[in-house]
C-alpha atoms as a PDB file:
ATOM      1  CA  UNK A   1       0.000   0.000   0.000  1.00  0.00           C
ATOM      2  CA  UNK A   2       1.168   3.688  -0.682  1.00  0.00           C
ATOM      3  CA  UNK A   3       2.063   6.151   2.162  1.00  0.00           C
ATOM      4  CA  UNK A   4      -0.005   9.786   1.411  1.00  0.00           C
ATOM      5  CA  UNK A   5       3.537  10.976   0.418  1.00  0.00           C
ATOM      6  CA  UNK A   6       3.719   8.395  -2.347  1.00  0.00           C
ATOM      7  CA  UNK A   7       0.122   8.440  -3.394  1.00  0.00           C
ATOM      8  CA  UNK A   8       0.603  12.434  -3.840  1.00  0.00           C
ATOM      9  CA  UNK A   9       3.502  12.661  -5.403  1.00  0.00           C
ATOM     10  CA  UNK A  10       1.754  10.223  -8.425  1.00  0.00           C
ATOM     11  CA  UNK A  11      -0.837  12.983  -8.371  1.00  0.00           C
ATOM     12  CA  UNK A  12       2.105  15.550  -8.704  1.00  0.00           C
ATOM     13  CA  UNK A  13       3.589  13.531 -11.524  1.00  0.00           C
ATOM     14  CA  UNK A  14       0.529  13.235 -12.934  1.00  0.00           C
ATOM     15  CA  UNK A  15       0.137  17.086 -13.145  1.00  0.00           C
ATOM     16  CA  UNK A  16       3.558  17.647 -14.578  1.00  0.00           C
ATOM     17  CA  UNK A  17       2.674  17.540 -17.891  1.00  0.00           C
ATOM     18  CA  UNK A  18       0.869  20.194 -19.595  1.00  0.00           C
ATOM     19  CA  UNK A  19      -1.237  18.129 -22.116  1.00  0.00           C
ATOM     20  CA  UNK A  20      -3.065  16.159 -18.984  1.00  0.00           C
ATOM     21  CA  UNK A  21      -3.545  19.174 -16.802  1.00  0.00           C
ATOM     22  CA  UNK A  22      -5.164  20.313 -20.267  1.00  0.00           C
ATOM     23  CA  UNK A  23      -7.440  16.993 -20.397  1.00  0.00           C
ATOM     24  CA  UNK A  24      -7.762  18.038 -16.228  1.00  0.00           C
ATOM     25  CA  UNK A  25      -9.492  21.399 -17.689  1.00  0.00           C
ATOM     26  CA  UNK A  26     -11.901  19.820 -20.363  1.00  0.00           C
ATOM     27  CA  UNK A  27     -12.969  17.515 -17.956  1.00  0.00           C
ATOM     28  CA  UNK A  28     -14.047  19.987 -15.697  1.00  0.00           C
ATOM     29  CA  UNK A  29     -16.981  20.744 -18.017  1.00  0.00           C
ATOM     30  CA  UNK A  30     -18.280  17.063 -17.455  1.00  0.00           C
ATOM     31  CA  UNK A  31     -17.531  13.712 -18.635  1.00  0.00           C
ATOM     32  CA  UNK A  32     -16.156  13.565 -21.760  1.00  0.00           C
ATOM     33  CA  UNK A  33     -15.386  10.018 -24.190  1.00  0.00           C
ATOM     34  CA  UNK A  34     -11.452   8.908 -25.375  1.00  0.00           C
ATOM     35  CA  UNK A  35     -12.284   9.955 -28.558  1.00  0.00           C
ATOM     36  CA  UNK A  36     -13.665  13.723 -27.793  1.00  0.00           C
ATOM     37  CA  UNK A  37     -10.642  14.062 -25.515  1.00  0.00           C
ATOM     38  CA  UNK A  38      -8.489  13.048 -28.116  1.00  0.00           C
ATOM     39  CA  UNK A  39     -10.071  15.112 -30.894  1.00  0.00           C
ATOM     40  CA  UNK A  40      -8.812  18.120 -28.808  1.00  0.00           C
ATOM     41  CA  UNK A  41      -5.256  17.705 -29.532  1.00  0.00           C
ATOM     42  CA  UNK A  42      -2.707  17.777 -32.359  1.00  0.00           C
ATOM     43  CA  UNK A  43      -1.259  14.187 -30.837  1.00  0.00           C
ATOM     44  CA  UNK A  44      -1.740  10.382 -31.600  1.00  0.00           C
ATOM     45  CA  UNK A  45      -4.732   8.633 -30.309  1.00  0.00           C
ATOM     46  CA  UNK A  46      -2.356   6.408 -28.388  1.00  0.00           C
ATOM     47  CA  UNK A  47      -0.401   9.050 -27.194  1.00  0.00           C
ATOM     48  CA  UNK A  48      -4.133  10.681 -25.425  1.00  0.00           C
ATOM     49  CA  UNK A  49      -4.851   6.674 -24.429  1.00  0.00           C
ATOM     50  CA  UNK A  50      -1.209   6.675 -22.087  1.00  0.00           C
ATOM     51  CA  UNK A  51      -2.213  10.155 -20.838  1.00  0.00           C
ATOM     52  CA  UNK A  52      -5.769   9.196 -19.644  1.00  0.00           C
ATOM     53  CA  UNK A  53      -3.606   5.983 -18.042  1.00  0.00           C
ATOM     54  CA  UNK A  54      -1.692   8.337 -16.533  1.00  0.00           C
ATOM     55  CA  UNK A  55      -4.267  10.333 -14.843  1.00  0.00           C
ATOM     56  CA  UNK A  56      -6.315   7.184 -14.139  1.00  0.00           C
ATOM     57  CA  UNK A  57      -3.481   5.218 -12.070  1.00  0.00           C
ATOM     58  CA  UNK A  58      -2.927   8.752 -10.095  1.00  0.00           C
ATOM     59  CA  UNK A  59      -6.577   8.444  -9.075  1.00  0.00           C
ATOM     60  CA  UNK A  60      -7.215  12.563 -10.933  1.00  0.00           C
ATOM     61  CA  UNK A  61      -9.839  10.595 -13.232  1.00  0.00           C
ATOM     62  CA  UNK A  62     -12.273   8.006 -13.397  1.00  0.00           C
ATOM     63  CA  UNK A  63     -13.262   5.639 -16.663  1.00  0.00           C
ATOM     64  CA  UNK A  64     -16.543   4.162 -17.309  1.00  0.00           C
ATOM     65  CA  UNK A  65     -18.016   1.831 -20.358  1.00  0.00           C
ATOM     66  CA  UNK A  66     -20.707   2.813 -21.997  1.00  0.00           C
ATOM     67  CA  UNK A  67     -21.359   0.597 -24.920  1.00  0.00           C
ATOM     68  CA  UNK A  68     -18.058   0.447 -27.326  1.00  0.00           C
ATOM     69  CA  UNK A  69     -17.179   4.332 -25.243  1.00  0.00           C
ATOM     70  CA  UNK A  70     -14.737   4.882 -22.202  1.00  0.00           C
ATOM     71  CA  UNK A  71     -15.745   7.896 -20.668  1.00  0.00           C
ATOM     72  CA  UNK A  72     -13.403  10.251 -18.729  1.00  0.00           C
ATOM     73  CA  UNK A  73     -14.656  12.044 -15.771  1.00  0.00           C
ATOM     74  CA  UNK A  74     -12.269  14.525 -12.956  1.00  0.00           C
ATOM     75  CA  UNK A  75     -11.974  12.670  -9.840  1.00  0.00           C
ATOM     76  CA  UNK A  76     -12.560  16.433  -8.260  1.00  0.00           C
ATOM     77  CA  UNK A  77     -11.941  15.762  -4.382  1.00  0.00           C
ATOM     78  CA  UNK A  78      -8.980  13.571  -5.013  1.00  0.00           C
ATOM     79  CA  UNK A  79      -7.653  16.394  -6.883  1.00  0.00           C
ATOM     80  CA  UNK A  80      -8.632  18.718  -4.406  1.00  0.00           C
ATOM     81  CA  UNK A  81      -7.233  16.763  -1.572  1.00  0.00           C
ATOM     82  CA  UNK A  82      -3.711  16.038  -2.677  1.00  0.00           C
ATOM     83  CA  UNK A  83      -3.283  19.696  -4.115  1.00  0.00           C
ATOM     84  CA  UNK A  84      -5.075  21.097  -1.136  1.00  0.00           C
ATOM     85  CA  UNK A  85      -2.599  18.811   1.118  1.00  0.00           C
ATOM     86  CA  UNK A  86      -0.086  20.277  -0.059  1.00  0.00           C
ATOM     87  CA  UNK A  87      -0.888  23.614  -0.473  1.00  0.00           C
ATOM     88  CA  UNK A  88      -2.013  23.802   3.567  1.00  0.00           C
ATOM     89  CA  UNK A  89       1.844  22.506   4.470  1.00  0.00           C
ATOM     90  CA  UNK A  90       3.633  24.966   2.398  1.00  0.00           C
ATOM     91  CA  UNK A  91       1.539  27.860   3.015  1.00  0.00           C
ATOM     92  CA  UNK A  92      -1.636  27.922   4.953  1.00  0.00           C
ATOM     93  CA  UNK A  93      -2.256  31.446   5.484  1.00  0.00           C
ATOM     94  CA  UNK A  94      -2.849  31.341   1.153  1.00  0.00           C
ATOM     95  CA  UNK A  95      -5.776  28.947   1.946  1.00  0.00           C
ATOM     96  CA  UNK A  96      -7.387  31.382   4.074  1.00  0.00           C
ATOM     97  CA  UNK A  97      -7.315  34.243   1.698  1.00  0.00           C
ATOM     98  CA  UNK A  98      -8.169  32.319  -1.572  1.00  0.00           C
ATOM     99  CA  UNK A  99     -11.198  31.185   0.478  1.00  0.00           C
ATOM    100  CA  UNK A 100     -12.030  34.793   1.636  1.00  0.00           C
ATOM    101  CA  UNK A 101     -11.203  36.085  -2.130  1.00  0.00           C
ATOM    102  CA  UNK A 102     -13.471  33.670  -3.799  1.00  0.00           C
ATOM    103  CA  UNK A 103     -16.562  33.151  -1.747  1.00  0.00           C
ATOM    104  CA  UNK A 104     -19.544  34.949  -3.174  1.00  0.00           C
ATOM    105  CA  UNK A 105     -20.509  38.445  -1.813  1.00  0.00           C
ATOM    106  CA  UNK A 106     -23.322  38.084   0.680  1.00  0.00           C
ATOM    107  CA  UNK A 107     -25.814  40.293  -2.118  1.00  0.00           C
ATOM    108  CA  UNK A 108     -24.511  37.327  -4.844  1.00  0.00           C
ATOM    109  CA  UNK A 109     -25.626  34.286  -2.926  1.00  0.00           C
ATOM    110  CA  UNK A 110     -29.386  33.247  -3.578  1.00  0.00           C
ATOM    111  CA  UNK A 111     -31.194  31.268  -1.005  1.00  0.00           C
END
């Protein structure tokens, strides 16, 4: 079994590479299938296929069959957690002020 510190730093490896924290953003509209992902960039199929592997063994995404499809979906609060981790070690007084910054204004919010 993985220690947090290994399990994370597949998460950070993961997130190294620019064309799967790209597939991170699409997904973030919703679950997408292989083949839309891989429509979005100039790459090989294959190349998208060991991506998506990628983000799957670190846990950032989830796969599900439907029919002949895989489809793709962020694994949001694993995300969340090993960034967020992270981010509360090295500086914890950030955490506080993104959470002030970005929470709606009280006239915003609906009931």
């Amino acid at each position: 079994m993985e220690s947090p510190a290994d399990d994370e730093a597949s998460a950070f490896r993961a997130l190294a590479d620019p064309t799967r924290r790209q597939i991170l953003e699409d997904l973030r509209g919703g679950e997408l299938a292989a083949g839309e992902i891989a429509s979005r960039f100039p790459i090989s199929a294959p190349s998208i296929s060991r991506h998506l592997g990628v983000l799957k063994g670190a846990g950032l995404v989830t796969e599900r069959r439907d029919a002949n499809r895989i489809l793709y979906s962020l694994a949001e609060e694993r995300l969340a957690m090993c960034v967020g981790r992270f981010l509360s070690a090295v500086c914890p007084e950030q955490i506080v002020l993104r959470h002030t910054k970005w929470r709606p204004s009280a006239e915003g919010e609906t009931s």
